[in-house]
Protein backbone atom coordinates (compact mmCIF):
# COMPACT_ATOMS: atom_id res chain seq x y z
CA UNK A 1 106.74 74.25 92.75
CA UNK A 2 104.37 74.84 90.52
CA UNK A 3 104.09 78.20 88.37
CA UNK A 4 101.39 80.06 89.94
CA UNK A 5 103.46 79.36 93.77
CA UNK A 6 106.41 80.72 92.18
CA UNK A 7 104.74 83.35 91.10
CA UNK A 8 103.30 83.68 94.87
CA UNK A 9 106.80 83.58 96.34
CA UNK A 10 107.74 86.19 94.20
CA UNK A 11 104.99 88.79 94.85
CA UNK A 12 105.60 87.58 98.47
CA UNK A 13 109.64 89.14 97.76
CA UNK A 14 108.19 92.29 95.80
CA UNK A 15 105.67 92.81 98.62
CA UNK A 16 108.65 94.37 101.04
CA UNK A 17 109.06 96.84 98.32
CA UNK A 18 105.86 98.60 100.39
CA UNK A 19 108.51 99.37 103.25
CA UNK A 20 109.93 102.14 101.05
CA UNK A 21 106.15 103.53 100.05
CA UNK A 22 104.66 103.54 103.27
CA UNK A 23 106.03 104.27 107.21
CA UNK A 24 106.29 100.94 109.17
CA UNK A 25 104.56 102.31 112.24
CA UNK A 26 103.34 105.08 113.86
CA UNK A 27 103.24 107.10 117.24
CA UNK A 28 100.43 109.08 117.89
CA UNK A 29 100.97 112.06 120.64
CA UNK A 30 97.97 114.20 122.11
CA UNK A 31 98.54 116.98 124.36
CA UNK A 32 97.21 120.16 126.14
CA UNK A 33 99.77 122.35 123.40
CA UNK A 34 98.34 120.27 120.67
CA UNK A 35 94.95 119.52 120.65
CA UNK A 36 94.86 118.06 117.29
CA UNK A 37 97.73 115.70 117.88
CA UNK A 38 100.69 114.85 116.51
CA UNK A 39 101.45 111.85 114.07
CA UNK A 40 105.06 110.48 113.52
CA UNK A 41 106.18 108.13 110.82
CA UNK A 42 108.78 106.13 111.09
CA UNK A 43 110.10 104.27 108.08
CA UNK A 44 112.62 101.89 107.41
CA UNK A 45 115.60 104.57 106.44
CA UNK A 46 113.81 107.44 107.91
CA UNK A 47 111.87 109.59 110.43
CA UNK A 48 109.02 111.83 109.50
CA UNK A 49 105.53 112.95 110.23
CA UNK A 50 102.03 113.89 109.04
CA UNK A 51 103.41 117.45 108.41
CA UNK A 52 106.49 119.39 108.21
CA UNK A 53 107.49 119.88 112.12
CA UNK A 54 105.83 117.16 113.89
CA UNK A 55 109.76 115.81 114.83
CA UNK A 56 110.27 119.22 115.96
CA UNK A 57 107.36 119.50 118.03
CA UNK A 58 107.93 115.88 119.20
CA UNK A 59 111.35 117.32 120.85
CA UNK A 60 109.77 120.35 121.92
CA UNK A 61 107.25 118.41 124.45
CA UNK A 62 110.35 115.72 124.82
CA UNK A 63 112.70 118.30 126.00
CA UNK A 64 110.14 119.25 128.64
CA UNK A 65 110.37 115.99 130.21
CA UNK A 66 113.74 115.53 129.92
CA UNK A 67 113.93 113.21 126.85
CA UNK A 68 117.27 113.39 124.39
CA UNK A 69 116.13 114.80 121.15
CA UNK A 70 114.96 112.45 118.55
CA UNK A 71 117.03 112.70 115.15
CA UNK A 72 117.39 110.50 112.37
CA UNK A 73 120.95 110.70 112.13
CA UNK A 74 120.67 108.68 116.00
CA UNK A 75 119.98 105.70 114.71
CA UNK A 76 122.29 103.49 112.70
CA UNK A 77 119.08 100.83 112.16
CA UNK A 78 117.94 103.28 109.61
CA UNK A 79 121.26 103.14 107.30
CA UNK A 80 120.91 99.69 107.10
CA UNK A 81 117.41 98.49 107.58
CA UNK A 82 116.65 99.13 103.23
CA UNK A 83 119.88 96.89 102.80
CA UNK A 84 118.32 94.22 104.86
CA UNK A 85 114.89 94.51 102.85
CA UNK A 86 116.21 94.40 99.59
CA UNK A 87 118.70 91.54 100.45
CA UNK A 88 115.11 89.90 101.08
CA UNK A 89 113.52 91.11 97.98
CA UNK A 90 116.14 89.53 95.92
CA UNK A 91 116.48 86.69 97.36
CA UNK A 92 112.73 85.53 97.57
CA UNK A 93 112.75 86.22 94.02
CA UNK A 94 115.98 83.84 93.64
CA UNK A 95 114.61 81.50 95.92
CA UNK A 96 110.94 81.28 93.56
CA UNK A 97 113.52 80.48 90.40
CA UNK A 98 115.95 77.72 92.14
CA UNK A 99 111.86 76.22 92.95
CA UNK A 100 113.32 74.43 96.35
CA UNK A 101 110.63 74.15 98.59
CA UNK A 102 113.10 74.56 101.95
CA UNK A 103 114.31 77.23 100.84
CA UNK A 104 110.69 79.02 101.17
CA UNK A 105 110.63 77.78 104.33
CA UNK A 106 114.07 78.83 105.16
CA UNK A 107 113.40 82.11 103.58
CA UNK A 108 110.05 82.60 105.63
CA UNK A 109 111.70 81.95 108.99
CA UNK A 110 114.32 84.33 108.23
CA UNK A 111 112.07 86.99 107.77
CA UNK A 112 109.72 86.30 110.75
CA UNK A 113 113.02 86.37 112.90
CA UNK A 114 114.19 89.70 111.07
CA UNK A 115 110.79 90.71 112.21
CA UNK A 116 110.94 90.05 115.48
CA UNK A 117 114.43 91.72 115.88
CA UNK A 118 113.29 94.89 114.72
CA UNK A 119 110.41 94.76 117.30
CA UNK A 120 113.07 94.43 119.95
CA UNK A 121 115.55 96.60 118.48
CA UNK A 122 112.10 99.29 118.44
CA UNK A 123 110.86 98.32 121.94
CA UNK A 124 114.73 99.04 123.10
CA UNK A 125 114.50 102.65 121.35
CA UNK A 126 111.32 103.32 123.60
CA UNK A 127 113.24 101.96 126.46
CA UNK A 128 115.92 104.39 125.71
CA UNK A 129 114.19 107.34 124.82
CA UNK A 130 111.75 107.29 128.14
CA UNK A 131 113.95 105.89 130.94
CA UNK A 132 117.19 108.01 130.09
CA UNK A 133 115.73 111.33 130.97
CA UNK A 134 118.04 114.51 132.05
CA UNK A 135 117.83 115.55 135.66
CA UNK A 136 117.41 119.24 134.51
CA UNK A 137 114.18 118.50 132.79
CA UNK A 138 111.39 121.70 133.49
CA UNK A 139 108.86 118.88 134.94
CA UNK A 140 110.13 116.45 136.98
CA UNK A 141 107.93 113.68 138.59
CA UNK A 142 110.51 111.41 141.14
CA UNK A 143 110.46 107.89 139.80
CA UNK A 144 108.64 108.45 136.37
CA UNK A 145 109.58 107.50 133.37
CA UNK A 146 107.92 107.84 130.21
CA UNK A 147 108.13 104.79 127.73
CA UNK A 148 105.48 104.89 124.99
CA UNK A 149 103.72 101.77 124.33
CA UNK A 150 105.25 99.30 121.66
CA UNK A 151 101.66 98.73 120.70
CA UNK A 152 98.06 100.13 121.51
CA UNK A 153 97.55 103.33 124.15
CA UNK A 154 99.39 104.39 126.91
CA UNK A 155 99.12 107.75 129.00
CA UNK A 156 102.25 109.31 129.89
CA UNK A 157 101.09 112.35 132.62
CA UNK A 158 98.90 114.62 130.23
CA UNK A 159 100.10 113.22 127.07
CA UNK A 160 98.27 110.44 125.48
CA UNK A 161 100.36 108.15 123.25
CA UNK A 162 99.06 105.17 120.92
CA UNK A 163 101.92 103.70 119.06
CA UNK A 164 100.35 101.07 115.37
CA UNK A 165 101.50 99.20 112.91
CA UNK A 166 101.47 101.22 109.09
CA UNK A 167 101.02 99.80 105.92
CA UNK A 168 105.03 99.19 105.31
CA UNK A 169 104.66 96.69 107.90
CA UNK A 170 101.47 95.18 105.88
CA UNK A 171 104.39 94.23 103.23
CA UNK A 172 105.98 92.14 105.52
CA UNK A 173 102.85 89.78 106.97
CA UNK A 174 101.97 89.86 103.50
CA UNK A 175 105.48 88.25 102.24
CA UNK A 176 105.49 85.58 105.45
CA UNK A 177 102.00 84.58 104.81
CA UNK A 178 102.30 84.50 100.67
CA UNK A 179 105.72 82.77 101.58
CA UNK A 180 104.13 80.17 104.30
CA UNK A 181 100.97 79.74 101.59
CA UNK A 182 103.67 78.90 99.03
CA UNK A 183 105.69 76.36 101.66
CA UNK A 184 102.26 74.08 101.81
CA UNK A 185 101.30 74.12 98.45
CA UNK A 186 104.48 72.85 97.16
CA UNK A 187 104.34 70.34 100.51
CA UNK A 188 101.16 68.98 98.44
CA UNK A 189 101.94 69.03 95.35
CA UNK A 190 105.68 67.03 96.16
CA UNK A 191 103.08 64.47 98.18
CA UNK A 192 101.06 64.34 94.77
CA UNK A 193 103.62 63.39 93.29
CA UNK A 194 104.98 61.18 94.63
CA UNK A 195 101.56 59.60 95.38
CA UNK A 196 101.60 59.23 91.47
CA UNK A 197 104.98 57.55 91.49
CA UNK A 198 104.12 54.88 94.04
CA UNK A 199 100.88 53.60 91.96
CA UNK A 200 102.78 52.19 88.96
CA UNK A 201 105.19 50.41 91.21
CA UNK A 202 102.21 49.12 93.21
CA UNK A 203 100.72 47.87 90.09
């Protein structure tokens, strides 16, 4: 590689540092009770929210319709998720040094499957959260259930949920497409090369 794509693989490593600045996504909840809505962050070692008690007010409407209470301390993805991250951070720094081009490849596909497994592993929290819902609940609708959407708006009775990407997760296209940028340009320059090896034996 040359130096400028090993110094793109490496901002493509430091880029994942943004997952501990910024939430990874966020859930956006409007109803009657809270007409200005309510905004919760979820990051990659914690839960949190535009303000103070938006988790608490999240379980308030949640414990209306039945839904178990929603608590950091639930989920064991957010003890290890910042391991995982840094273990990427360090190595797509080690991986810009050693200058194999596979390995930026390898690195890359890692992450996008990393990626995608934390979109399940999310997805399967929503399951969770809006299909296990006690039989006691104040309002009870027979055969409801109440997943919010992975992505993009849903309406859940009177509540109105819309569930985005945040910037943290901006860090991570930004280190696969650095990453993939870095994969091709070393593809060309190793054909240049080698181009340049093959003329003197031609001649």
């Amino acid at each position: 590689m040359k130096a400028y794509q090993k110094v793109l693989m490496i901002v493509a490593a430091l880029s994942l540092g943004q997952l501990f600045m910024f939430p990874m996504w966020k859930i956006y909840l409007k109803a009657p009770q809270y007409p200005e809505g309510l905004e919760l962050h979820i990051w990659v070692n914690k839960l949190g929210g535009s303000s103070d008690h938006v988790l608490q007010n999240f379980n308030i409407l949640n414990h209306y319709i039945g839904m178990e209470p929603i608590h950091a301390e639930s989920f064991a993805e957010l003890k290890y998720m910042p391991y995982i991250v840094i273990f990427f951070m360090i190595t797509g720094v080690l991986v810009a040094l050693i200058d194999k081009r596979n390995l930026v490849l390898g690195w890359s596909g890692l992450l996008m499957l990393s990626g995608a497994a934390g979109i399940l592993d999310f997805y399967l929290w929503l399951v969770k959260f809006g299909t296990n819902l006690d039989p006691m609940a104040p309002i009870k609708v027979p055969g409801m259930t109440y997943i919010p959407p992975l992505l993009g708006n849903k309406t859940l009775l009177n509540f109105d949920a819309l569930s985005l990407p945040a910037l943290g997760s901006l860090g991570i296209l930004i280190g696969i497409t650095l990453s993939l940028l870095v994969y091709f340009l070393s593809r060309n320059t190793a054909k240049q090369k080698q181009a340049s090896k093959t003329k003197p034996a031609l001649a």
